[in-house]
N, C-alpha and C. Protein backbone atom coordinates (compact mmCIF):
# COMPACT_ATOMS: atom_id res chain seq x y z
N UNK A 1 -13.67 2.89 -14.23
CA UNK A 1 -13.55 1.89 -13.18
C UNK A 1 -12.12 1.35 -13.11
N UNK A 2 -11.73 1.31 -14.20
CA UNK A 2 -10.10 0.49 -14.45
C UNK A 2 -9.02 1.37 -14.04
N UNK A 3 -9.50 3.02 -13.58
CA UNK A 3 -8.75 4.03 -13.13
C UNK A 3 -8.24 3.56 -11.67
N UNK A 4 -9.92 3.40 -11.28
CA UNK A 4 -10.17 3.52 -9.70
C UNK A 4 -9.03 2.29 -9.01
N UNK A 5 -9.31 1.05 -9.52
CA UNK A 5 -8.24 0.35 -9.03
C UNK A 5 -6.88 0.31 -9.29
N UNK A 6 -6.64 0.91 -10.39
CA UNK A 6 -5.22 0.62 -10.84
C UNK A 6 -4.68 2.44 -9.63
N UNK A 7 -5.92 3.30 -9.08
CA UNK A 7 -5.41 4.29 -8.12
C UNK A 7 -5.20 3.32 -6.85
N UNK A 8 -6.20 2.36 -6.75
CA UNK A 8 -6.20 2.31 -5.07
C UNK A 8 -5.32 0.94 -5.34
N UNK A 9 -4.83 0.34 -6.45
CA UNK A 9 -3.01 -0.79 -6.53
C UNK A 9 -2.00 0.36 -6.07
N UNK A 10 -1.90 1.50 -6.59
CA UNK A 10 -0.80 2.25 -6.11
C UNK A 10 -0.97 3.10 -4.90
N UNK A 11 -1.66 3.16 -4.56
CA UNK A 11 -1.94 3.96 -2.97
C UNK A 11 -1.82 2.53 -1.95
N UNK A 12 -2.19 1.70 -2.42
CA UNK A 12 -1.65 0.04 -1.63
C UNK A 12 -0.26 0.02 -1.36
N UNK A 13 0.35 0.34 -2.30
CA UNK A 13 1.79 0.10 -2.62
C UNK A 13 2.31 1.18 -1.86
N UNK A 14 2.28 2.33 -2.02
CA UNK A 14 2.14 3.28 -1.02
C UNK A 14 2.08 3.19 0.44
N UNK A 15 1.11 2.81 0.81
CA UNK A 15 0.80 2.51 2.16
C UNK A 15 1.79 1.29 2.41
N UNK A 16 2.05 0.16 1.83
CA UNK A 16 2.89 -0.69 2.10
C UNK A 16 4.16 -0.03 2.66
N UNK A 17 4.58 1.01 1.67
CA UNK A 17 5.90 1.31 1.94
C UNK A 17 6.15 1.97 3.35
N UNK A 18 5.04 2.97 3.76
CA UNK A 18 4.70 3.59 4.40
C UNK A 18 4.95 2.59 6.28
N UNK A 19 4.04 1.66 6.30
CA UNK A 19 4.20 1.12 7.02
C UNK A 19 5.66 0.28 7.30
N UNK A 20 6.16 -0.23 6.00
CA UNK A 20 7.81 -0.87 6.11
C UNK A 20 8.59 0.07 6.55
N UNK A 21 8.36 1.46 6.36
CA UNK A 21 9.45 2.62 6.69
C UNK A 21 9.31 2.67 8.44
N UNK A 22 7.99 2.79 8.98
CA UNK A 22 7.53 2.91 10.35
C UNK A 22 8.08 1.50 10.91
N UNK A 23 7.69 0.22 10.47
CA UNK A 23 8.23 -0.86 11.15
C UNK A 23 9.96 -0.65 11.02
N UNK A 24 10.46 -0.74 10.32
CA UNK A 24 12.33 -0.16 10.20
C UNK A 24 12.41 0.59 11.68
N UNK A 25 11.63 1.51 11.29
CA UNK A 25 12.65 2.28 12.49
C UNK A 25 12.41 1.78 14.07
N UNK A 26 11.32 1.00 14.25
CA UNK A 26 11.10 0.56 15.45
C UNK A 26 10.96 1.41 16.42
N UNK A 27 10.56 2.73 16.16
CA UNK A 27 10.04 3.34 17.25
C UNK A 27 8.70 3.40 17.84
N UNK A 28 7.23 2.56 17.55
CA UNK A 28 6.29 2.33 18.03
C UNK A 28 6.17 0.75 18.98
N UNK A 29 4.79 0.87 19.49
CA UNK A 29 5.07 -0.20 20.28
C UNK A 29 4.67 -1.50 19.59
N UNK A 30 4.91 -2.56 20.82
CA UNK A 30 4.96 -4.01 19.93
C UNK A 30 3.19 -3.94 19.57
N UNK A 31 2.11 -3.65 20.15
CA UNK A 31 0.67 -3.63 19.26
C UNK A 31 0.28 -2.96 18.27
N UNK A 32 1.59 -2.02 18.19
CA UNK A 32 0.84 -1.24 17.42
C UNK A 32 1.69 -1.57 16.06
N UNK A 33 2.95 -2.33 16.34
CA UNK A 33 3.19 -2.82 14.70
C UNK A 33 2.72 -4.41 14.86
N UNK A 34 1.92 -5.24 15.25
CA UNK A 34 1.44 -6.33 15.16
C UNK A 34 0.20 -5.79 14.39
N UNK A 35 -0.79 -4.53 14.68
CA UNK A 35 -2.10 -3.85 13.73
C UNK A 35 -1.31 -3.64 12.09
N UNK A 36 -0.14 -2.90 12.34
CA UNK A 36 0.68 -1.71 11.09
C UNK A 36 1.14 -3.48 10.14
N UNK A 37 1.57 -4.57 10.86
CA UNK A 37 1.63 -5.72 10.36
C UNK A 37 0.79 -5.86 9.65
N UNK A 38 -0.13 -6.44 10.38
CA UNK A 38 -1.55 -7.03 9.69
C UNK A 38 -2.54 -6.14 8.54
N UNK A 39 -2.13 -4.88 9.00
CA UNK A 39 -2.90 -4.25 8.04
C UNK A 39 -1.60 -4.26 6.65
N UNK A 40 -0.47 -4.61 6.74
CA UNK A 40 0.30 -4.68 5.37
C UNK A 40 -0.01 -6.00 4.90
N UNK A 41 -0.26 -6.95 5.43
CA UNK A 41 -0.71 -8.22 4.72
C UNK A 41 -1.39 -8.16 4.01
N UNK A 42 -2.27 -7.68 4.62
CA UNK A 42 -3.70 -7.50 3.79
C UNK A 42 -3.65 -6.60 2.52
N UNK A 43 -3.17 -5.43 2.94
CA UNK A 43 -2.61 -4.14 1.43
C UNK A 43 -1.87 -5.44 0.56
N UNK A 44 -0.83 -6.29 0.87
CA UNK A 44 0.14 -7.33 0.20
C UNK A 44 -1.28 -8.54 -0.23
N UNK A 45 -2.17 -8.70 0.07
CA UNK A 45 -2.80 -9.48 -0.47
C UNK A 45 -3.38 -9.43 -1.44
N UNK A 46 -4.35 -8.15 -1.31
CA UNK A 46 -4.74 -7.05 -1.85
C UNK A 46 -4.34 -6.93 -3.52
N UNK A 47 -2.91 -6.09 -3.40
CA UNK A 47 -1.71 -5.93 -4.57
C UNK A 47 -1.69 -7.31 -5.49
N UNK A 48 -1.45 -8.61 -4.88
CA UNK A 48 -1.23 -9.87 -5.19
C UNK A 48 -2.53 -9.70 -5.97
N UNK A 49 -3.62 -10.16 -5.65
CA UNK A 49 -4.83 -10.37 -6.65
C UNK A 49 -4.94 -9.44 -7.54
N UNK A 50 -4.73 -8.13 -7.21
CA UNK A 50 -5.03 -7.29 -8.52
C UNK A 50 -4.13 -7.79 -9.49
N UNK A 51 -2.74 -8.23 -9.44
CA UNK A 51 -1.64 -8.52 -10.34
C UNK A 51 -2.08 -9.56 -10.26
N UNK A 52 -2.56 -10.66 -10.16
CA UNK A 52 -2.77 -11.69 -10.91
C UNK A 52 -3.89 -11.62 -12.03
N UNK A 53 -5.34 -10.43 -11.32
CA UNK A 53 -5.97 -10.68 -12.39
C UNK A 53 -5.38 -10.05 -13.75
N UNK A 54 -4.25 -8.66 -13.86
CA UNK A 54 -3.62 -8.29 -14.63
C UNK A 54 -3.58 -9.15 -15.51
N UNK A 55 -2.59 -10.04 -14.58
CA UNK A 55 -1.65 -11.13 -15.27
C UNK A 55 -2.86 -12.45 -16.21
N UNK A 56 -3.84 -12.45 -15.55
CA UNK A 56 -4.67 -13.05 -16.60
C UNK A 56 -5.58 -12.73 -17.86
N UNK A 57 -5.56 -10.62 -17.68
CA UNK A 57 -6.39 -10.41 -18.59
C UNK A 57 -5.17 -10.65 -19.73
N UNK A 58 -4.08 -9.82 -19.83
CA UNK A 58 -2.82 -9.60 -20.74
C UNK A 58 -2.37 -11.21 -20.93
N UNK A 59 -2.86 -12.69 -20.68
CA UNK A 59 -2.34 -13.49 -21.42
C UNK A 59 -3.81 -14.01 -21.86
N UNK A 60 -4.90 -13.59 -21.97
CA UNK A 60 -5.85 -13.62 -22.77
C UNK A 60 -5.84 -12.28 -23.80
N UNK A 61 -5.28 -11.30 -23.88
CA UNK A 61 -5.38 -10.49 -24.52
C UNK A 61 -4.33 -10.87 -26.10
N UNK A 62 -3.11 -11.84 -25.12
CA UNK A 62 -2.19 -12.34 -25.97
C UNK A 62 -2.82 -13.46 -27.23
N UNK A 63 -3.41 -14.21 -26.09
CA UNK A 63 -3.83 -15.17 -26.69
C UNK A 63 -4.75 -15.00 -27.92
N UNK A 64 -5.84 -13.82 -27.62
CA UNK A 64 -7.04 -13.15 -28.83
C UNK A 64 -5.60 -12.58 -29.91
N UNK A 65 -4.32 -12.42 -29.55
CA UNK A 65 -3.89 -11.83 -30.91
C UNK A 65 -3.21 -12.96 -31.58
N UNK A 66 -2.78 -13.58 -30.81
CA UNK A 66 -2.07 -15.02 -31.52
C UNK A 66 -2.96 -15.78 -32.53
N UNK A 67 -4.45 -15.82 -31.79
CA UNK A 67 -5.34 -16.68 -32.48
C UNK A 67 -5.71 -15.43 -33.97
N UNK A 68 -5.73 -14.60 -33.77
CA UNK A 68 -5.71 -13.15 -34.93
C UNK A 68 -4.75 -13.49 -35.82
N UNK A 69 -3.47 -13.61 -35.32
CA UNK A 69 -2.64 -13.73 -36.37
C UNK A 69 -2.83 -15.45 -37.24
N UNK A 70 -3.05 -15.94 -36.71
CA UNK A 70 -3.08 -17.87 -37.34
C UNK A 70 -4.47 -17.41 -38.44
N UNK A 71 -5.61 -17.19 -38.47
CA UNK A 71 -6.57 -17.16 -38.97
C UNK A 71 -6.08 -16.17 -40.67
């Protein structure tokens, strides 16, 4: 399971880029990068929560070794 998301964090990231490369060049129309927008928010929202929960398992993971080492 811990595969599956840490595939579909980097295919996010991916697609992010994907769409920043298409918005750069400005060759589509204005609806269709207001969709290519909105759908990067969301991939960017997306990314954000997975890295936070990261960020909370690895300072509980810290924390189980700190309390390891004191004992």
């Amino acid at each position: 399971m811990a595969k599956k998301k840490e595939n579909s964090f980097e295919s996010s990231l991916q697609r992010l880029q994907e769409i920043s490369d298409i918005l750069e060049r400005g060759e589509i129309s204005l609806e269709e990068s207001i969709k290519l927008y909105e759908e990067g928010i969301n991939l960017a929202k997306n990314c954000y929560s997975t890295l936070k929960e990261a960020e909370l398992k690895v300072t509980e993971i810290k924390k189980q070794f700190e309390n390891g080492l004191k004992q």
